[in-house]
Protein backbone atom coordinates (compact mmCIF):
# COMPACT_ATOMS: atom_id res chain seq x y z
CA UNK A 1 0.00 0.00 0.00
CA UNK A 2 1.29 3.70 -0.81
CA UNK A 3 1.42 6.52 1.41
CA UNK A 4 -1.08 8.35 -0.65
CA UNK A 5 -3.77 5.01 -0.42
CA UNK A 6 -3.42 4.63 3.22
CA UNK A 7 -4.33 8.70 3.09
CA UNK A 8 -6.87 7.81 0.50
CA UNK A 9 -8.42 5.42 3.29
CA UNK A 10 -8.37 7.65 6.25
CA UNK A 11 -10.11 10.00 4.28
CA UNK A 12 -13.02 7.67 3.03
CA UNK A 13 -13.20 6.54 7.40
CA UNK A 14 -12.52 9.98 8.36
CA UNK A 15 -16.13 11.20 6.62
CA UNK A 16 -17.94 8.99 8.87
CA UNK A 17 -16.57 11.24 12.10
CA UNK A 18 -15.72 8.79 14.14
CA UNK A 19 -14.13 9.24 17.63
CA UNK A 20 -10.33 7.80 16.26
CA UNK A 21 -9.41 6.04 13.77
CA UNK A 22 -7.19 2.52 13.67
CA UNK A 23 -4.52 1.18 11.33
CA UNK A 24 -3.89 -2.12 12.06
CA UNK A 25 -1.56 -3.79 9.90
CA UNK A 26 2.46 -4.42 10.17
CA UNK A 27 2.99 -4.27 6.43
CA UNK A 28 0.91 -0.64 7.25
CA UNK A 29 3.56 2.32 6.67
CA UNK A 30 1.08 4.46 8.79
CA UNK A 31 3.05 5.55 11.53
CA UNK A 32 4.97 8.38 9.50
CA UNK A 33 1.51 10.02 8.05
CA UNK A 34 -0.05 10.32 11.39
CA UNK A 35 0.92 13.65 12.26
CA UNK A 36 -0.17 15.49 8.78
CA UNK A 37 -3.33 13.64 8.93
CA UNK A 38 -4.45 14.13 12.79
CA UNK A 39 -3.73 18.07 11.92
CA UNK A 40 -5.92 17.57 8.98
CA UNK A 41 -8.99 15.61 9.85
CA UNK A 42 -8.92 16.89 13.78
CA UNK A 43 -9.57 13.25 14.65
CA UNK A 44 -6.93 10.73 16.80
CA UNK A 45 -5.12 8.25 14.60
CA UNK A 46 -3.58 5.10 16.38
CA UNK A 47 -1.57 2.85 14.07
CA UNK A 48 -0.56 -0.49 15.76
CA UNK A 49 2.86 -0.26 15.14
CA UNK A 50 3.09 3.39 16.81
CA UNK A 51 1.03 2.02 19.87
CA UNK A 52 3.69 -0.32 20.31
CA UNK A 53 6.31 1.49 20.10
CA UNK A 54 5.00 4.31 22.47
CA UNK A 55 4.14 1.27 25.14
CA UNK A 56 7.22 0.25 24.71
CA UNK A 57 9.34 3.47 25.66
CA UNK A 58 7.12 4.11 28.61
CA UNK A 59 7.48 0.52 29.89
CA UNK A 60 11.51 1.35 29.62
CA UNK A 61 11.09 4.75 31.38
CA UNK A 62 11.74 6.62 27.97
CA UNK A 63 9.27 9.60 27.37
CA UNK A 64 7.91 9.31 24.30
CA UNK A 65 7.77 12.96 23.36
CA UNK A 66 11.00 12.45 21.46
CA UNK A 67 8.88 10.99 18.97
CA UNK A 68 8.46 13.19 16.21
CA UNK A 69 5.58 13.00 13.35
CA UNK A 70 3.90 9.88 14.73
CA UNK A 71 0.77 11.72 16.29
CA UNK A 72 -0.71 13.31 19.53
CA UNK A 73 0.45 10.10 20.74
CA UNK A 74 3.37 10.99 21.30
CA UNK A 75 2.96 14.24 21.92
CA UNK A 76 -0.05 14.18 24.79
CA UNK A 77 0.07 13.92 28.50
CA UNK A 78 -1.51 10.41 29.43
């Protein structure tokens, strides 16, 4: 999948206004259009992979603010 289909997708979800919206698929390259498309649509994005990897640096004590262009996810106070 391109980067401009996975858009594409959000898009077509995004016009139902749902509360957040999922990606939820390794072979995904979501992660790294989060950001643009949160600031776009006004809606939360999770993508699997990023959930992971945010878990994952809090579980080691990292903060996960030094994320950058993944999403509020990593940019909110939880």
């Amino acid at each position: 999948m391109t980067a401009d289909q996975i858009t594409a997708m959000i898009h077509k979800v995004a016009a139902a206004h749902p509360q957040a919206i999922v990606t939820f698929c390794t072979n995904l390259r979501a992660a790294p259009l989060v950001n643009e498309l949160e600031q776009a649509l006004d809606i939360p994005i999770y993508d699997t992979i990023s959930a992971v990897v945010w878990k994952s640096l809090q579980m080691a004590g990292v903060d996960p603010i030094g994320v950058k262009g993944w999403g509020r996810l990593f940019t909110d106070v939880y």
